[in-house]
N, C-alpha and C. Protein backbone atom coordinates (compact mmCIF):
# COMPACT_ATOMS: atom_id res chain seq x y z
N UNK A 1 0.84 -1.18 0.00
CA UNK A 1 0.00 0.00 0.00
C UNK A 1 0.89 1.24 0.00
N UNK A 2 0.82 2.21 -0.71
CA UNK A 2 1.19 3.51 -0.83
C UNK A 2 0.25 4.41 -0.66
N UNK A 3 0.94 5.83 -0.21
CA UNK A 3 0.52 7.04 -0.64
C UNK A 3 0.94 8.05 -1.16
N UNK A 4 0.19 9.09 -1.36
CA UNK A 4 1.05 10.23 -2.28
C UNK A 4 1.24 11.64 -1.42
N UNK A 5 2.06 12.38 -1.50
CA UNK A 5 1.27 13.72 -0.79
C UNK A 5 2.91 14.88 -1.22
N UNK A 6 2.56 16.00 -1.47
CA UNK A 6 2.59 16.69 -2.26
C UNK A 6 4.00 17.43 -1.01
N UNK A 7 4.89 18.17 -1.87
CA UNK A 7 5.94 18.85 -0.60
C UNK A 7 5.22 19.93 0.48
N UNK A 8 4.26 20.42 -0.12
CA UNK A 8 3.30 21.05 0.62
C UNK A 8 3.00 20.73 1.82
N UNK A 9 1.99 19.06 1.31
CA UNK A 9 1.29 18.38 2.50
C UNK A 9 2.22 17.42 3.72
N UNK A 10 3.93 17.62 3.05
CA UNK A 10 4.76 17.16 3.79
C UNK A 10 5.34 17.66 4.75
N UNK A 11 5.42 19.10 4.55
CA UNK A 11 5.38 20.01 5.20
C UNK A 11 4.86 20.54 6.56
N UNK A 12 3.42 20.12 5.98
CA UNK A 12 2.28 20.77 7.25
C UNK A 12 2.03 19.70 7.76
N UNK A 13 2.23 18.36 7.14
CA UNK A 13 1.59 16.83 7.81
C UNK A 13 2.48 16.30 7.77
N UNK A 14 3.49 16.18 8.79
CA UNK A 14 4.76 15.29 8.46
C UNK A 14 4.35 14.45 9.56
N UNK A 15 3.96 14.71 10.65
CA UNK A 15 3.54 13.63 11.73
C UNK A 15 2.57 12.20 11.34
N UNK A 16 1.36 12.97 10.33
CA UNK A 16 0.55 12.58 9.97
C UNK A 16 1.30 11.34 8.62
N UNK A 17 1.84 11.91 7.96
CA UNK A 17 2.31 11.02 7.18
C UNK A 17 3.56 9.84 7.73
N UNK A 18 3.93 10.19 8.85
CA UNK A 18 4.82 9.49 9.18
C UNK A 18 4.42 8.25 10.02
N UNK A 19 3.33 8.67 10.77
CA UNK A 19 1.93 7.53 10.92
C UNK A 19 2.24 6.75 9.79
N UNK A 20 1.47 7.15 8.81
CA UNK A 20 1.02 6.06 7.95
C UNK A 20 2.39 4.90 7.43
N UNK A 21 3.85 5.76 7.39
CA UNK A 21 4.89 4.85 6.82
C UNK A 21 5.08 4.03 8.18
N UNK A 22 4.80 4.58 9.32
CA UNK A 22 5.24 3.65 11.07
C UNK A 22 4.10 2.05 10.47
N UNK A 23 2.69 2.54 9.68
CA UNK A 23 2.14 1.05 9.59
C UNK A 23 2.76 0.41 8.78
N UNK A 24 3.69 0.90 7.76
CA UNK A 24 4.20 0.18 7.03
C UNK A 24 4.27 -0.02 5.63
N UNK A 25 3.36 1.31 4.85
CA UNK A 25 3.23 1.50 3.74
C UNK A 25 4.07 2.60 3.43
N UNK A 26 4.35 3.15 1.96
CA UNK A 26 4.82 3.49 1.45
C UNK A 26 4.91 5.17 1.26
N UNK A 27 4.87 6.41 1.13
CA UNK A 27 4.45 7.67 0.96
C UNK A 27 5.49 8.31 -0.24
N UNK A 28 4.63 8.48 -1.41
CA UNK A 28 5.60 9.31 -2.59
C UNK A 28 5.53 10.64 -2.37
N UNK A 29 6.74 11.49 -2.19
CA UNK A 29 6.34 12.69 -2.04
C UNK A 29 6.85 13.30 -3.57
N UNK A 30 5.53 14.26 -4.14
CA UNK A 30 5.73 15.12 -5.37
C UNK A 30 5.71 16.31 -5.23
N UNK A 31 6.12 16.77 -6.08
CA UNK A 31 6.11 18.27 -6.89
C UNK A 31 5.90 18.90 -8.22
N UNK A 32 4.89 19.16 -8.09
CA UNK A 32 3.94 19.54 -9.46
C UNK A 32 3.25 18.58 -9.55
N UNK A 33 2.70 17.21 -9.16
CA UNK A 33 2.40 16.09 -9.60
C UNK A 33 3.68 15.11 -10.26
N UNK A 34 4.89 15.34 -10.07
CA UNK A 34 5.90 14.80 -10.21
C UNK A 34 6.56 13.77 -9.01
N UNK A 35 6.47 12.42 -9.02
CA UNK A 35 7.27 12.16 -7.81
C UNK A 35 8.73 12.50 -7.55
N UNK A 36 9.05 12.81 -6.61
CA UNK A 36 10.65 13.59 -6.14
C UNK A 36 11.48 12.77 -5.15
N UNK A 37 10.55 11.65 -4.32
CA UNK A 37 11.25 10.92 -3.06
C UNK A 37 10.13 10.39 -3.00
N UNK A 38 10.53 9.47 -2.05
CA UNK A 38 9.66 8.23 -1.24
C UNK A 38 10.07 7.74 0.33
N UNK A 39 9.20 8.10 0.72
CA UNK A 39 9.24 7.85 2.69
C UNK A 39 9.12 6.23 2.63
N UNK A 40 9.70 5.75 2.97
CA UNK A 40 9.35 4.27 3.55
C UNK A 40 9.84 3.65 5.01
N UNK A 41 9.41 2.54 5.21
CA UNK A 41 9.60 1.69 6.83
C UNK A 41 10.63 1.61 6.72
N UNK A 42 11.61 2.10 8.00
CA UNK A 42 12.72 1.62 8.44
C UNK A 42 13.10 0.06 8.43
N UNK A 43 14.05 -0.32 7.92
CA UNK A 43 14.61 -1.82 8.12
C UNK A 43 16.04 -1.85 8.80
N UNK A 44 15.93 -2.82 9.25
CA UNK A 44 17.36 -2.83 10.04
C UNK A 44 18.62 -3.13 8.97
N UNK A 45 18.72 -3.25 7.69
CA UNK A 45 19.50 -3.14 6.67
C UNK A 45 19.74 -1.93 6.31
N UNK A 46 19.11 -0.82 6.69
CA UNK A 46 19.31 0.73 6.46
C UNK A 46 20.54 1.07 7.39
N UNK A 47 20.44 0.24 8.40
CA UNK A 47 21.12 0.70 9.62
C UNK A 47 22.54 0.73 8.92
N UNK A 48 22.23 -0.71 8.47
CA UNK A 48 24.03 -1.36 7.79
C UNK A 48 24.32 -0.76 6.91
N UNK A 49 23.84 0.26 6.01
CA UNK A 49 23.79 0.74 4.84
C UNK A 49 24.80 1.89 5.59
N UNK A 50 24.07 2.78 5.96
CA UNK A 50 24.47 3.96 6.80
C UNK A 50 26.24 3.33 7.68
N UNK A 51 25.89 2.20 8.17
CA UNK A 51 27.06 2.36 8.75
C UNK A 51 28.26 1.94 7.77
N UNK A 52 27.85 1.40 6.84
CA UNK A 52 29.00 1.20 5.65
C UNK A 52 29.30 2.20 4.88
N UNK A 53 28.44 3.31 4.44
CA UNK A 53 28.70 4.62 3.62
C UNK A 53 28.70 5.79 4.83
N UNK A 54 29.42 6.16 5.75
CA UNK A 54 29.36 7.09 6.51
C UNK A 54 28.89 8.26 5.87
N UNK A 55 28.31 9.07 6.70
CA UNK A 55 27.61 10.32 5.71
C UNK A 55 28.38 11.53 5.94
N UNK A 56 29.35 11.59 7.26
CA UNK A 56 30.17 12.28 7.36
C UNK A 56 31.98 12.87 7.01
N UNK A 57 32.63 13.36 6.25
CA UNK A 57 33.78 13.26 5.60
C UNK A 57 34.54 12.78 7.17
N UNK A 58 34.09 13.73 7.88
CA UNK A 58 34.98 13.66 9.59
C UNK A 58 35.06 12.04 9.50
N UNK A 59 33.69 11.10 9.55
CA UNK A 59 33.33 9.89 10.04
C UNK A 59 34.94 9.20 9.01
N UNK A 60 34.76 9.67 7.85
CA UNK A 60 35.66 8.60 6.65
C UNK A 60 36.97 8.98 7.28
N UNK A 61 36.93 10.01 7.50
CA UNK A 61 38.65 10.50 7.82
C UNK A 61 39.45 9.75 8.97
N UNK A 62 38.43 9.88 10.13
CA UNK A 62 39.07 9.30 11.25
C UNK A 62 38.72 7.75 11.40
N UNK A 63 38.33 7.07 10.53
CA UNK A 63 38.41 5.55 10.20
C UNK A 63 39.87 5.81 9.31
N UNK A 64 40.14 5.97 8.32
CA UNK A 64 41.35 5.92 7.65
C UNK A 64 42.26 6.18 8.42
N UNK A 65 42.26 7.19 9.33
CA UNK A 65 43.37 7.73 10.28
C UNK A 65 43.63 6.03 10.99
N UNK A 66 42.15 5.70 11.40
CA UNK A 66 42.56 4.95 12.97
C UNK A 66 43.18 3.37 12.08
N UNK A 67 42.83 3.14 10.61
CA UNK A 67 42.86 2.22 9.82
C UNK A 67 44.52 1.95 9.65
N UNK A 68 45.00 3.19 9.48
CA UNK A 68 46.78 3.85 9.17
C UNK A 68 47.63 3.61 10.56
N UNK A 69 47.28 3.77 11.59
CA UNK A 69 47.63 4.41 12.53
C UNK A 69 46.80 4.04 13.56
N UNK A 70 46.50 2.38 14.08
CA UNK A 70 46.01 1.71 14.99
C UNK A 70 46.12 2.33 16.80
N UNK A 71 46.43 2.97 16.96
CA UNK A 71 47.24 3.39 18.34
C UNK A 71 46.83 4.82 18.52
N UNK A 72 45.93 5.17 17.70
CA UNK A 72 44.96 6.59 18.18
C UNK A 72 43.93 5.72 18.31
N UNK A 73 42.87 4.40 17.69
CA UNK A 73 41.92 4.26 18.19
C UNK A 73 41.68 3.69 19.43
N UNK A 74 43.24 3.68 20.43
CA UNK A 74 42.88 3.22 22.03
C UNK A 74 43.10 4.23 22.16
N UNK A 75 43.44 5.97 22.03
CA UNK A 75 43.05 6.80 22.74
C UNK A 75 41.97 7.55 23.10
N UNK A 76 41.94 8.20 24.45
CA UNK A 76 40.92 8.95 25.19
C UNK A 76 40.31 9.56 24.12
N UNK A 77 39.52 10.65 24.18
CA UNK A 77 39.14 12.05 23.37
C UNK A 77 39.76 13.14 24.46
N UNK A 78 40.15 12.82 25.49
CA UNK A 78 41.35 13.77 26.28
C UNK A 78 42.63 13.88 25.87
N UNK A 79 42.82 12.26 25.58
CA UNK A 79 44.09 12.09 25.01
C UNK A 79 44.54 12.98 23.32
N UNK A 80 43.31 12.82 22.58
CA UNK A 80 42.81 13.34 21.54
C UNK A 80 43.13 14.91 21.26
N UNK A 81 42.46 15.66 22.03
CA UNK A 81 42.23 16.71 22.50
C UNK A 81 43.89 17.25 22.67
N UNK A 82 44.31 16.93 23.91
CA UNK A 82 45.73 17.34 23.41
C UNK A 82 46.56 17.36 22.68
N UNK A 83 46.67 16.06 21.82
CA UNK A 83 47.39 16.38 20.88
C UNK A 83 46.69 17.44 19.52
N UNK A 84 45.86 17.51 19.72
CA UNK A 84 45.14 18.68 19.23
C UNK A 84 45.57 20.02 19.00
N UNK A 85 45.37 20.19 20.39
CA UNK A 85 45.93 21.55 20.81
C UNK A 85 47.49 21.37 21.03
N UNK A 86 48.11 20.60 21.19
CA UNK A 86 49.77 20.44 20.34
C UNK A 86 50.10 21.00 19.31
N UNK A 87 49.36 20.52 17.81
CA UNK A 87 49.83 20.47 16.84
C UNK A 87 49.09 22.00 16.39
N UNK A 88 47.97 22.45 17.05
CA UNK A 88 47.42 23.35 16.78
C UNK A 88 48.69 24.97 17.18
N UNK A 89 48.85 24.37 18.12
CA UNK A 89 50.13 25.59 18.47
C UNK A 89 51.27 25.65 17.94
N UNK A 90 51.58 24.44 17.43
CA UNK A 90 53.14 24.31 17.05
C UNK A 90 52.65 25.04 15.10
N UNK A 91 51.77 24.63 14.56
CA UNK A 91 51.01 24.92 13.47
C UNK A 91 51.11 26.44 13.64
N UNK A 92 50.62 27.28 14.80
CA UNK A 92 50.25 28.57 15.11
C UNK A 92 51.87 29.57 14.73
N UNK A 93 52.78 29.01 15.49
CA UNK A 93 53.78 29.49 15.87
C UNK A 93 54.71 29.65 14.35
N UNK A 94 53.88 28.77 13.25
CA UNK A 94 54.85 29.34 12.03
C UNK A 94 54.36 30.07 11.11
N UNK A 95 53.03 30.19 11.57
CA UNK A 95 52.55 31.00 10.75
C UNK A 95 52.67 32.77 10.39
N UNK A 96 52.21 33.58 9.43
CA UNK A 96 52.94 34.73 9.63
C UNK A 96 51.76 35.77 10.17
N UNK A 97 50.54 35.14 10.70
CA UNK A 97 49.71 36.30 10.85
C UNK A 97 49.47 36.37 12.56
N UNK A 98 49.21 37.34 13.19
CA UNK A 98 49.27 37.86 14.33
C UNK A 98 47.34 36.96 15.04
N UNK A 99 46.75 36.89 14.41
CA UNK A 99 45.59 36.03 14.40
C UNK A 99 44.53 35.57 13.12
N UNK A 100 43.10 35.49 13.42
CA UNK A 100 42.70 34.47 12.14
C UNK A 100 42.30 35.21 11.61
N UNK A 101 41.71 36.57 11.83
CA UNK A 101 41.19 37.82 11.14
C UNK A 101 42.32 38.37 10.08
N UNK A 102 43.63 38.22 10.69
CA UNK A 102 44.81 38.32 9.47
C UNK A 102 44.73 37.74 8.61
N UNK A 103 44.71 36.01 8.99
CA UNK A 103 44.87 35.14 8.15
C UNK A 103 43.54 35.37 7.37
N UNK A 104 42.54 35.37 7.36
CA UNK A 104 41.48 35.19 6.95
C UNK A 104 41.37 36.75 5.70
N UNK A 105 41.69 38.17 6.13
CA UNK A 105 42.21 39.22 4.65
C UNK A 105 43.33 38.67 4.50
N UNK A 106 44.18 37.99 4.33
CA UNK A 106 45.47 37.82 3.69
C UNK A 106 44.42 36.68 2.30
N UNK A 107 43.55 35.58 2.90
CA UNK A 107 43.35 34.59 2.10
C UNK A 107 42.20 35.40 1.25
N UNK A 108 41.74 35.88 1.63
CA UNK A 108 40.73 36.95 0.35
C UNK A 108 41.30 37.85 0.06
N UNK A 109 43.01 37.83 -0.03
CA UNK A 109 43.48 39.19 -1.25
C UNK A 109 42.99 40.45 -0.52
N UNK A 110 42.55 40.69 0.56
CA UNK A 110 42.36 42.26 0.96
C UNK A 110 43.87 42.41 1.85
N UNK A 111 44.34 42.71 1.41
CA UNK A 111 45.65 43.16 2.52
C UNK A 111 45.61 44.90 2.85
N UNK A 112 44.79 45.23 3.01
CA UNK A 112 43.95 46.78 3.34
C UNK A 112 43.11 46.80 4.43
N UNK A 113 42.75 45.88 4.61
CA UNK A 113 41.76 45.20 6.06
C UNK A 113 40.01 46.27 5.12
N UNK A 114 39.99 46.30 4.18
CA UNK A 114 39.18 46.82 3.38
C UNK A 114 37.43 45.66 3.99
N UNK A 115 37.34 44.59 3.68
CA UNK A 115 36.16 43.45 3.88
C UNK A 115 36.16 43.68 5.34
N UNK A 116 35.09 42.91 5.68
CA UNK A 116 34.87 42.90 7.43
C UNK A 116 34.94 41.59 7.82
């Protein structure tokens, strides 16, 4: 069983429509009379989906990191954290601008402090 309902009626009835996919049917959502998406029942294969395609670049990065480099994924997020702010200072200290408002007209070409 399906239904249809319009970006409009998705809008103002999202509870309402979300009822109907919790029983287990289907909801096309259109525009113009065009279908655009489809609401459907959660399955526990979505779960696996999601956890195999991370949706976050952060999520991919720090799997590759911990993938490279086994011996950050037994550390804290304290442990984390400092070396953080380590590399963040030692990073700081070669740089040539006095803070990020420098850095930040130096990287848009205003060296006039002209932009805000």
């Amino acid at each position: 069983m399906s239904a249809a309902a319009s970006v409009h009626e998705l809008k103002n009835q999202t509870t309402r429509l979300l009822r109907i996919v919790e029983k287990g049917a289907f909801v096309i959502v259109t525009r113009h009379g065009k279908p655009i998406a489809t609401l459907k029942p959660f399955e526990e294969q979505d779960r696996r989906d999601t956890e195999q395609y991370p949706t976050s670049t952060y999520d991919t990065l720090r799997k590759r990191i911990e993938e490279t480099h086994p011996e950050f994924a037994r550390r804290t997020s304290g442990q984390l954290r400092q070396d953080f702010d380590r590399i963040t200072q030692k990073a700081g200290r070669k740089l040539p601008f006095a803070n990020w408002q420098e850095m930040d007209r130096a990287l848009k070409g205003d060296r006039y402090g002209l932009t805000r």
